[in-house]
PDB file of N, CA and C in Angstrom:
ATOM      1  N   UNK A   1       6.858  11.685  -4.611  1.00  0.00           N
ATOM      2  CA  UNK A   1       6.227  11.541  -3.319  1.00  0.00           C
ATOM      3  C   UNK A   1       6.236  12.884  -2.609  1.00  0.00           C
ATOM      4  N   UNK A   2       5.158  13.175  -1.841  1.00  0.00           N
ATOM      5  CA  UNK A   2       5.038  14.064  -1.522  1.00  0.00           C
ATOM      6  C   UNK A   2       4.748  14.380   0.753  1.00  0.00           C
ATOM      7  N   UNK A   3       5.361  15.151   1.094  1.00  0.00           N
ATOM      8  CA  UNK A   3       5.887  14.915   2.771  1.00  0.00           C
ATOM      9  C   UNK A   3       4.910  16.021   3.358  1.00  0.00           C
ATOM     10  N   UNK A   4       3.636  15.820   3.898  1.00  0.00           N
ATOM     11  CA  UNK A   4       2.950  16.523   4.861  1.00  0.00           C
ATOM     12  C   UNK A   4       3.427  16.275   6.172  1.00  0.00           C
ATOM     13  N   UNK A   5       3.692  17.365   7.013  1.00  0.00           N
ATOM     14  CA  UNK A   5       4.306  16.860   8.207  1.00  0.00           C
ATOM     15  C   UNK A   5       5.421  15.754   7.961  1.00  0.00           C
ATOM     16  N   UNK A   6       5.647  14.518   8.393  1.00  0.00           N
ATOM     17  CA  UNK A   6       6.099  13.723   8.543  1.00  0.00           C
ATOM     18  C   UNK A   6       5.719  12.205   7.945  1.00  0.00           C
ATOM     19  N   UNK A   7       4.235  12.221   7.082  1.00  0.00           N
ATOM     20  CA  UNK A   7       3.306  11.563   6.361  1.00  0.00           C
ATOM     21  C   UNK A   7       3.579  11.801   5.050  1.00  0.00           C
ATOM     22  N   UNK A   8       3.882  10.345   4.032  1.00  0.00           N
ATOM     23  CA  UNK A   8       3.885  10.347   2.984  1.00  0.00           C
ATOM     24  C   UNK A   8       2.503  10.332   2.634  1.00  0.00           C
ATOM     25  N   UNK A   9       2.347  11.661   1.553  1.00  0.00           N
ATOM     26  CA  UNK A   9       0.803  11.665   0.921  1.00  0.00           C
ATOM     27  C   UNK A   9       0.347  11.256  -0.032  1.00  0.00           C
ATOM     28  N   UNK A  10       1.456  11.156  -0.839  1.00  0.00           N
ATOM     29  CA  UNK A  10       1.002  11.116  -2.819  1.00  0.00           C
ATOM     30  C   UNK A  10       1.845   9.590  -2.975  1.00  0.00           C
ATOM     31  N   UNK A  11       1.596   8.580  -2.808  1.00  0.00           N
ATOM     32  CA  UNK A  11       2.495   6.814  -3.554  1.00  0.00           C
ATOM     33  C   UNK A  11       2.004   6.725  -4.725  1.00  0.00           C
ATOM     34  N   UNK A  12       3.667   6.819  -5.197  1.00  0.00           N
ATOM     35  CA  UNK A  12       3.546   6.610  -7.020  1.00  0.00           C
ATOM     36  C   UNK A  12       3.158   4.516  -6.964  1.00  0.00           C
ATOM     37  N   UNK A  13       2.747   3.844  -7.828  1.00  0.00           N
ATOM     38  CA  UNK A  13       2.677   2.937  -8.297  1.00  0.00           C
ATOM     39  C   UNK A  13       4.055   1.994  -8.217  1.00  0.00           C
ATOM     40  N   UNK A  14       4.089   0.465  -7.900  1.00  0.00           N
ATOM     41  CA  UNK A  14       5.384   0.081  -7.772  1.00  0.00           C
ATOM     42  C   UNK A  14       4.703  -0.956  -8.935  1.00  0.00           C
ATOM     43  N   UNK A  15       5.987  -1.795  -9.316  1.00  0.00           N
ATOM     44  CA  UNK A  15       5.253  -3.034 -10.367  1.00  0.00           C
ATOM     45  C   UNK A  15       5.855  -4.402  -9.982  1.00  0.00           C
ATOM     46  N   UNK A  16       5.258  -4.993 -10.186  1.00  0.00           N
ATOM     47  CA  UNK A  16       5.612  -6.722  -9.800  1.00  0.00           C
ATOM     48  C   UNK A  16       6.574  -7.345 -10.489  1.00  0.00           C
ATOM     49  N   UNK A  17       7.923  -7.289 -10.381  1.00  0.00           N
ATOM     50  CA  UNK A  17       9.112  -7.709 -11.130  1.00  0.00           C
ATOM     51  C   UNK A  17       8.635  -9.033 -11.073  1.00  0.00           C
ATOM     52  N   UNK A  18       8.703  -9.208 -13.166  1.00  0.00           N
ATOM     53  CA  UNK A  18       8.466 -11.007 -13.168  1.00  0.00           C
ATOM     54  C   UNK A  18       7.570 -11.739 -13.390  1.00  0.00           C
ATOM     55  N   UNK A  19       6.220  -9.861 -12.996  1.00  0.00           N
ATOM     56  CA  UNK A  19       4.995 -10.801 -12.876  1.00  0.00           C
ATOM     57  C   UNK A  19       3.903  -9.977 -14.416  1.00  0.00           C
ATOM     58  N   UNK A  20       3.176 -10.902 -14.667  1.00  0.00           N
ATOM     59  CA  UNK A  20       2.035  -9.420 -15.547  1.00  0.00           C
ATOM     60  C   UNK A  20       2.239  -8.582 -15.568  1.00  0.00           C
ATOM     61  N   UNK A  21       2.137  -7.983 -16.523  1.00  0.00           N
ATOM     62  CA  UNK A  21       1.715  -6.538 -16.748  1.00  0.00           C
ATOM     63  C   UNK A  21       0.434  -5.592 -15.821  1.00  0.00           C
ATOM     64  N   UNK A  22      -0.391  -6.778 -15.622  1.00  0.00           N
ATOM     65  CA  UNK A  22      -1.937  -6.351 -15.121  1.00  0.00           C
ATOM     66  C   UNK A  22      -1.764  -6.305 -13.803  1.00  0.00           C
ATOM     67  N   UNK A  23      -0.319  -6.962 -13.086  1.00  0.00           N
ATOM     68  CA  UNK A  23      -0.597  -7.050 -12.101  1.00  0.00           C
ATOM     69  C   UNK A  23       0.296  -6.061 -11.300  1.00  0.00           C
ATOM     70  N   UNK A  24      -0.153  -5.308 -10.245  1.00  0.00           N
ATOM     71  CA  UNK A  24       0.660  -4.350 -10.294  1.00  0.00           C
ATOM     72  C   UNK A  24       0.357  -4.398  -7.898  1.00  0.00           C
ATOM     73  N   UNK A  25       1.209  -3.112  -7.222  1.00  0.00           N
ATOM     74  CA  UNK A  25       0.751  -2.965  -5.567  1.00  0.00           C
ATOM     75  C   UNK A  25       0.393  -2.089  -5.958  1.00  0.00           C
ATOM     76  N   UNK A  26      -0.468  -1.410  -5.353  1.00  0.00           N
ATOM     77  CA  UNK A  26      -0.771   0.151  -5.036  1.00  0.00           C
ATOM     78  C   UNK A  26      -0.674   0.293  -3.577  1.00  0.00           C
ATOM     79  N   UNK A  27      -0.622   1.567  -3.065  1.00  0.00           N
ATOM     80  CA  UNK A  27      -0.821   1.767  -2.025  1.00  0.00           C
ATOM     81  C   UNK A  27      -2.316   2.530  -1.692  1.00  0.00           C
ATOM     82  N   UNK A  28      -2.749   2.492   0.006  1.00  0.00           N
ATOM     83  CA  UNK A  28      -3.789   2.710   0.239  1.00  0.00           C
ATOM     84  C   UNK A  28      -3.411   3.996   1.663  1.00  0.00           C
ATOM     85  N   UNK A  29      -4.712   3.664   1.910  1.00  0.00           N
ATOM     86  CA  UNK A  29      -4.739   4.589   3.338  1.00  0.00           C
ATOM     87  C   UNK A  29      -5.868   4.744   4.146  1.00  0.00           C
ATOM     88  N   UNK A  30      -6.191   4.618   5.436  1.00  0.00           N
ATOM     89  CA  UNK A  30      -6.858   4.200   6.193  1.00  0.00           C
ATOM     90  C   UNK A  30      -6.244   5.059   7.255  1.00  0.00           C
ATOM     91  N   UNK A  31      -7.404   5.853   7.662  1.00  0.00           N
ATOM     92  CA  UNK A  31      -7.189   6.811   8.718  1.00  0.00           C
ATOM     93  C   UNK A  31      -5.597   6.890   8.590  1.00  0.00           C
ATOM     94  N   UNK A  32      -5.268   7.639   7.425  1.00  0.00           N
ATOM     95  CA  UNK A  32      -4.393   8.529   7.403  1.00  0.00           C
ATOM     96  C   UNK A  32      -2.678   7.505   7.459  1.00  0.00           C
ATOM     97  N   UNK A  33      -3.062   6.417   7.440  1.00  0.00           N
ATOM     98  CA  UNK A  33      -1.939   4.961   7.621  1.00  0.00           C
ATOM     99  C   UNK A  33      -1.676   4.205   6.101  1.00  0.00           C
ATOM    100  N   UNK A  34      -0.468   4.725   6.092  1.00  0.00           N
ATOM    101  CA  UNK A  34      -0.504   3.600   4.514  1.00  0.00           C
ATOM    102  C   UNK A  34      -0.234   2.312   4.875  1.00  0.00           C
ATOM    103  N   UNK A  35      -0.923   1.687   3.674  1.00  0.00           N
ATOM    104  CA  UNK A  35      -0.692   0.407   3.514  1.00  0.00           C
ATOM    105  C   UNK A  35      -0.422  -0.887   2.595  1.00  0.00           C
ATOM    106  N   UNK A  36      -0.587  -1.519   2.003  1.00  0.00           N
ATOM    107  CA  UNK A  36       0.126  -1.963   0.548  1.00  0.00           C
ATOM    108  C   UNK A  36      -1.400  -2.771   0.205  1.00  0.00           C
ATOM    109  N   UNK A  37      -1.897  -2.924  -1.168  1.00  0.00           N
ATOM    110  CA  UNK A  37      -2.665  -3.961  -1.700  1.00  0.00           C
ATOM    111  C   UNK A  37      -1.804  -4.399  -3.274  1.00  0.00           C
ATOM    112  N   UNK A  38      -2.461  -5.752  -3.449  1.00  0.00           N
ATOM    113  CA  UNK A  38      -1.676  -6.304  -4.830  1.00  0.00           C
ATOM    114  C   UNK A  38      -2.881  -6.488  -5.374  1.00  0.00           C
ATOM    115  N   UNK A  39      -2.687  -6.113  -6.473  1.00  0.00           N
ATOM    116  CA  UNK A  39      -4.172  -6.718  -7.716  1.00  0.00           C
ATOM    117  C   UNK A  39      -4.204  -8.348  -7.612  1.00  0.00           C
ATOM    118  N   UNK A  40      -3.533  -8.742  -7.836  1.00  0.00           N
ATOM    119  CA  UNK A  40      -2.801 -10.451  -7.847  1.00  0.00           C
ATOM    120  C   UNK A  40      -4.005 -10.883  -6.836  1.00  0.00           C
ATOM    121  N   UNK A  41      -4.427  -9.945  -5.566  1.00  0.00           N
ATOM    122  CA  UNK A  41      -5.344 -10.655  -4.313  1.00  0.00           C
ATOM    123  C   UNK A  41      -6.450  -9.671  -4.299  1.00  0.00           C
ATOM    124  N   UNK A  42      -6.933  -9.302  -5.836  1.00  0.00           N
ATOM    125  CA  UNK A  42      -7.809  -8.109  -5.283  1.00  0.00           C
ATOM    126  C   UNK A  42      -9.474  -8.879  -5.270  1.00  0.00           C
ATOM    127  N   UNK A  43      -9.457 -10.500  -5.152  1.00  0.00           N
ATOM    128  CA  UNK A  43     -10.843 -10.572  -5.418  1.00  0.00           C
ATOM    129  C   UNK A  43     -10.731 -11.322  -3.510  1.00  0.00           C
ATOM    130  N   UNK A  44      -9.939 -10.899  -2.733  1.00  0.00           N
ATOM    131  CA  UNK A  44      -9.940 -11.031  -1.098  1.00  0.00           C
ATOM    132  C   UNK A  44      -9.626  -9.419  -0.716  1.00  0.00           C
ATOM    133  N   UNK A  45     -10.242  -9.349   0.580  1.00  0.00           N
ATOM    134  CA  UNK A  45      -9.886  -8.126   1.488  1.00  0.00           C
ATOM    135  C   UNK A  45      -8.328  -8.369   1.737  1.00  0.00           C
ATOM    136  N   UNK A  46      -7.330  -7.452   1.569  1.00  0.00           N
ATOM    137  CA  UNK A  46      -6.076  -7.877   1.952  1.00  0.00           C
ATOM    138  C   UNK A  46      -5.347  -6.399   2.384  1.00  0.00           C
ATOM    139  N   UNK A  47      -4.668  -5.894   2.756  1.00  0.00           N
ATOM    140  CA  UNK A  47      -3.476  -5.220   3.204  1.00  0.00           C
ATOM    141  C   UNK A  47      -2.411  -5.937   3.662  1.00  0.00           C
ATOM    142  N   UNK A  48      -0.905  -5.505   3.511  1.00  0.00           N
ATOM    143  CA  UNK A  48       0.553  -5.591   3.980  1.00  0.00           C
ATOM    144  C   UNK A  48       0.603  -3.797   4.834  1.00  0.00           C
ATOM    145  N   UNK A  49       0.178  -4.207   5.858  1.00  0.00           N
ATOM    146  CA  UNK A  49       0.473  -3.016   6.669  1.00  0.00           C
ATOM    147  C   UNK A  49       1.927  -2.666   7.130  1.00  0.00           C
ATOM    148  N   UNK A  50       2.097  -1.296   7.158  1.00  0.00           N
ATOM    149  CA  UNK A  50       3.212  -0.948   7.502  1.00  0.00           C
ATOM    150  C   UNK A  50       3.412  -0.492   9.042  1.00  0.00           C
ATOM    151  N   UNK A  51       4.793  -0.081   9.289  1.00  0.00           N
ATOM    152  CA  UNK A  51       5.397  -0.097  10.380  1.00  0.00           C
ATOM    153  C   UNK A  51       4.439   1.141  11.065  1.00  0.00           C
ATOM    154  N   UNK A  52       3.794   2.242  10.756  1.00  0.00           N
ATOM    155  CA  UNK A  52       3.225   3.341  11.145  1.00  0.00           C
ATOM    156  C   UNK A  52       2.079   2.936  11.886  1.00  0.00           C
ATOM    157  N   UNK A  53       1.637   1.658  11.519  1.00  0.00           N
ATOM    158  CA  UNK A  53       0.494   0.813  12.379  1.00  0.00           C
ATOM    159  C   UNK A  53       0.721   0.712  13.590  1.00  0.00           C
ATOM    160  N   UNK A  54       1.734   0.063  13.721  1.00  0.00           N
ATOM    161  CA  UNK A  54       2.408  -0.713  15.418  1.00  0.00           C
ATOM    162  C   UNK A  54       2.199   0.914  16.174  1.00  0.00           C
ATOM    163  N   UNK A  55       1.751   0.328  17.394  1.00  0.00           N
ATOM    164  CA  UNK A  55       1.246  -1.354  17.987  1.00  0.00           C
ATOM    165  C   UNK A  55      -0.178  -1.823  17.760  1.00  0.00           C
ATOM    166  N   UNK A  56      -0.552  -0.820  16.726  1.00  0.00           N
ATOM    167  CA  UNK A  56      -2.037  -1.340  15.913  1.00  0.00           C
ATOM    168  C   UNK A  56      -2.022  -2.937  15.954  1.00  0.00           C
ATOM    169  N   UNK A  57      -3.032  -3.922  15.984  1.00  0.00           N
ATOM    170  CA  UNK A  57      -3.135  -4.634  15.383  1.00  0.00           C
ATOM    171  C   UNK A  57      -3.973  -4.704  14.503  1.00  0.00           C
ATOM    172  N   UNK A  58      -4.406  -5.903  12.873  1.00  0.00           N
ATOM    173  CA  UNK A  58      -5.247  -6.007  12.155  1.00  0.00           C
ATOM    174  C   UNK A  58      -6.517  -5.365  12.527  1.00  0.00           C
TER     175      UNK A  58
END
């Protein structure tokens, strides 16, 4: 992982203990905000937003 300013830039890949092989989170980013997606929900719009949001809402 890699620290611009105070912003994580580079998210390595995490994997789904338990689950597929195929199925894996990645992370994203949206104006500069990470955020989590799962393949498992990739045929819906989805994010698990993180704390860097608040007091963002959806």
């Amino acid at each position: 992982m890699a620290l611009a300013g105070d912003r994580l830039t580079n998210f390595p890949d995490s994997e789904c203990t338990g689950l597929s092989d195929d199925i894996g989170w990645q992370w994203q980013s949206w104006e500069g905000l990470p955020y989590l997606t799962c393949s498992l929900l990739s045929r819906w719009s989805h994010g698990f937003f993180t704390r860097d949001f608040s007091p963002r809402g959806p």
